[in-house]
N, C-alpha and C. Protein backbone atom coordinates (compact mmCIF):
# COMPACT_ATOMS: atom_id res chain seq x y z
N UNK A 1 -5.56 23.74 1.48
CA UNK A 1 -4.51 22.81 1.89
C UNK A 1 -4.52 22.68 3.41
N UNK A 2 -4.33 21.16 4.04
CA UNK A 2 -4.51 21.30 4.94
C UNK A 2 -2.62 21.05 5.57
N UNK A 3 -2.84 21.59 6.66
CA UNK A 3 -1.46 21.90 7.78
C UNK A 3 -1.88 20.01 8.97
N UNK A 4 -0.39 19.73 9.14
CA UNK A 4 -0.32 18.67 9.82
C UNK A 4 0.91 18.72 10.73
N UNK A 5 0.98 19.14 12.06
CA UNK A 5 1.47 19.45 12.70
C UNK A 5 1.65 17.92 13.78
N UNK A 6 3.26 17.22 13.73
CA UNK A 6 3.61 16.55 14.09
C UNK A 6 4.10 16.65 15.97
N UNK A 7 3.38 15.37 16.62
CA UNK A 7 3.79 15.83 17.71
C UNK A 7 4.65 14.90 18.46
N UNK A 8 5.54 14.56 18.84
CA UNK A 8 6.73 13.49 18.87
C UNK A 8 6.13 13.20 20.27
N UNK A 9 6.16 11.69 20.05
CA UNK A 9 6.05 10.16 21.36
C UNK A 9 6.83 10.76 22.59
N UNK A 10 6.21 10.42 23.67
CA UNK A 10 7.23 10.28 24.84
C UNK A 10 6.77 8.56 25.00
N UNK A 11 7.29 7.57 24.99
CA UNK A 11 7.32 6.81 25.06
C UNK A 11 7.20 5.61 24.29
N UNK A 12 6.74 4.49 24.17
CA UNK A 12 6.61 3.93 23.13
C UNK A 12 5.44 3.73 22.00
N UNK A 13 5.34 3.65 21.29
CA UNK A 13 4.25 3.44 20.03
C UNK A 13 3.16 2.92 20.58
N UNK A 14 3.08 2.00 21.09
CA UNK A 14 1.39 1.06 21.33
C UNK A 14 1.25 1.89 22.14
N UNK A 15 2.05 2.20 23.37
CA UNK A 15 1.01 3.30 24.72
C UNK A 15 0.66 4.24 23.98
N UNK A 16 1.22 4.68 23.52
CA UNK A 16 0.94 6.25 22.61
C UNK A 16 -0.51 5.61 21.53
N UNK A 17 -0.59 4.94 21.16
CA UNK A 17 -1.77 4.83 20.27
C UNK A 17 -2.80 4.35 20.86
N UNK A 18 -3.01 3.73 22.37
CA UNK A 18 -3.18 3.31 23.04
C UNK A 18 -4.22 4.30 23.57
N UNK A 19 -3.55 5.37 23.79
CA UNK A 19 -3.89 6.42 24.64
C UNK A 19 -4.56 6.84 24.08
N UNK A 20 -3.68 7.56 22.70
CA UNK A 20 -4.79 8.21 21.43
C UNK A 20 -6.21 7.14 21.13
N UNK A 21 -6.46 6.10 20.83
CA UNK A 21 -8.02 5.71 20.60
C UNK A 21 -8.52 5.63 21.86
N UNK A 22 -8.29 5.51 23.23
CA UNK A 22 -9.19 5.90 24.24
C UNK A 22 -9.45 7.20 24.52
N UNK A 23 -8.50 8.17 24.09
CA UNK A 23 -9.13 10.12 24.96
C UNK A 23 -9.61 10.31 23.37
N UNK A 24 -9.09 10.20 22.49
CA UNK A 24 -9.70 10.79 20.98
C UNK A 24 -11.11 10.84 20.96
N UNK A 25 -12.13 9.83 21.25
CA UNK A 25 -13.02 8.83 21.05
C UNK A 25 -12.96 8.97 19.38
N UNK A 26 -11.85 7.81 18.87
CA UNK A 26 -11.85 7.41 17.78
C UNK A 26 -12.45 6.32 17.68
N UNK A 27 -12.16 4.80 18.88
CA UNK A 27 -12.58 4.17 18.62
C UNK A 27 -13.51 4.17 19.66
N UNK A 28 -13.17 4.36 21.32
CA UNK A 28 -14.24 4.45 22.03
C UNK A 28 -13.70 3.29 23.31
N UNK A 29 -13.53 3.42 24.41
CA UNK A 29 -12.90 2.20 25.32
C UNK A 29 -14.22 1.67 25.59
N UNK A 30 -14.54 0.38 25.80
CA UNK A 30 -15.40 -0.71 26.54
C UNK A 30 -14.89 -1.32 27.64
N UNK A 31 -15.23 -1.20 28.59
CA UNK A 31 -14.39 -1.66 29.79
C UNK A 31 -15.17 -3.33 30.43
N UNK A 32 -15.92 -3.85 28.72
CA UNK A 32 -16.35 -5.02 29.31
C UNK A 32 -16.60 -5.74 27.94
N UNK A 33 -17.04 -7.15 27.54
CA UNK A 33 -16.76 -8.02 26.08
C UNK A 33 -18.08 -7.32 25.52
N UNK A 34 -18.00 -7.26 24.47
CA UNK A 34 -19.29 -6.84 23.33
C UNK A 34 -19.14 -7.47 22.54
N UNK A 35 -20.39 -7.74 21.23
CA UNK A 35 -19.77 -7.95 20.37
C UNK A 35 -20.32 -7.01 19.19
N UNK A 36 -18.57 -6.79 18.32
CA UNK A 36 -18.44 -5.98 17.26
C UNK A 36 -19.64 -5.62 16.14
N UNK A 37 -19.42 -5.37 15.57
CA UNK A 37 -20.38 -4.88 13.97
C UNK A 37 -20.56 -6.65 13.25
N UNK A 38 -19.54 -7.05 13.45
CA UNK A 38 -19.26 -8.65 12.69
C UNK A 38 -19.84 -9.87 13.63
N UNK A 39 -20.10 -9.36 15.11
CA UNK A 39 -20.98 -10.28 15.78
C UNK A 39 -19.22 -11.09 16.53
N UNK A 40 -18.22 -10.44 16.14
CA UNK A 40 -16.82 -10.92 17.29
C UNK A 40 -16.85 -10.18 18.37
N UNK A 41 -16.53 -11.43 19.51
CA UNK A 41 -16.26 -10.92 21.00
C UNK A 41 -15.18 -10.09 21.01
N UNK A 42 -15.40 -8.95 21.66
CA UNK A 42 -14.32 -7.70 21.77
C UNK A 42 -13.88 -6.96 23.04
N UNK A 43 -12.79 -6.23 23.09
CA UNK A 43 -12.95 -6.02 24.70
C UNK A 43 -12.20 -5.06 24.60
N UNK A 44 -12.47 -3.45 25.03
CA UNK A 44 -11.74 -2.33 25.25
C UNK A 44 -11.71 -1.77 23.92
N UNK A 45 -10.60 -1.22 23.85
CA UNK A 45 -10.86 -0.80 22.27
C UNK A 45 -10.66 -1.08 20.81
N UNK A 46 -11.38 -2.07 20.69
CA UNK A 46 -11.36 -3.18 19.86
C UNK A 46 -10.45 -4.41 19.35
N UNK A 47 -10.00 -4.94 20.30
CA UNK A 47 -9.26 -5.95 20.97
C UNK A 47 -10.36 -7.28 20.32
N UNK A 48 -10.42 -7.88 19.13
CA UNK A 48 -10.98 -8.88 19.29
C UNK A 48 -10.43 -10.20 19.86
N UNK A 49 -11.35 -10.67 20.52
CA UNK A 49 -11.20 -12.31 21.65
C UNK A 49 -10.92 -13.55 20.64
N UNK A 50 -11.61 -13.41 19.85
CA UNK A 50 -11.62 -14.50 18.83
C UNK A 50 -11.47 -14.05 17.32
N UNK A 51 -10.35 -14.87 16.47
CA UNK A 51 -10.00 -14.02 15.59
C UNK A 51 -10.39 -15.75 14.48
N UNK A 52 -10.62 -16.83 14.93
CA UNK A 52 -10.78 -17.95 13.73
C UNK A 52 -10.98 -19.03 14.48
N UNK A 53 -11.71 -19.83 13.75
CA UNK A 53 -11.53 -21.25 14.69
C UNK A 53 -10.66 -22.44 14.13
N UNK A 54 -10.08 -23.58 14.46
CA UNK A 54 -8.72 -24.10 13.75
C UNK A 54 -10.10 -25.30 12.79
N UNK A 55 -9.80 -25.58 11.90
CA UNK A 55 -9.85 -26.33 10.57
C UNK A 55 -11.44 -25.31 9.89
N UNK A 56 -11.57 -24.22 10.15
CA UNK A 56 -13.13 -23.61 9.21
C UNK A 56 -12.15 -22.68 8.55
């Protein structure tokens, strides 16, 4: 069984998760556009640029 030891926000939710996928390397920061696994422009930690184009 595993133990899950809760550790309470000082601040708000997005900084806090924010923080966690850049020091974790969960997702990994890019400090410039790439593009993703799907071939979408992305930026930081996975922030996609373009999410659809209007009538496709």
């Amino acid at each position: 069984m595993t133990t899950i030891t809760a550790t309470p926000l000082a601040g708000d939710f997005n900084t806090a998760l924010f923080n966690f996928l850049k020091t974790k390397n969960v997702e990994g920061f890019e400090p410039f556009v790439y593009t993703d696994s799907r071939n979408i422009p992305t930026l930081g930690v996975g922030y996609a640029l373009v999410t659809g184009s209007p009538g496709h």
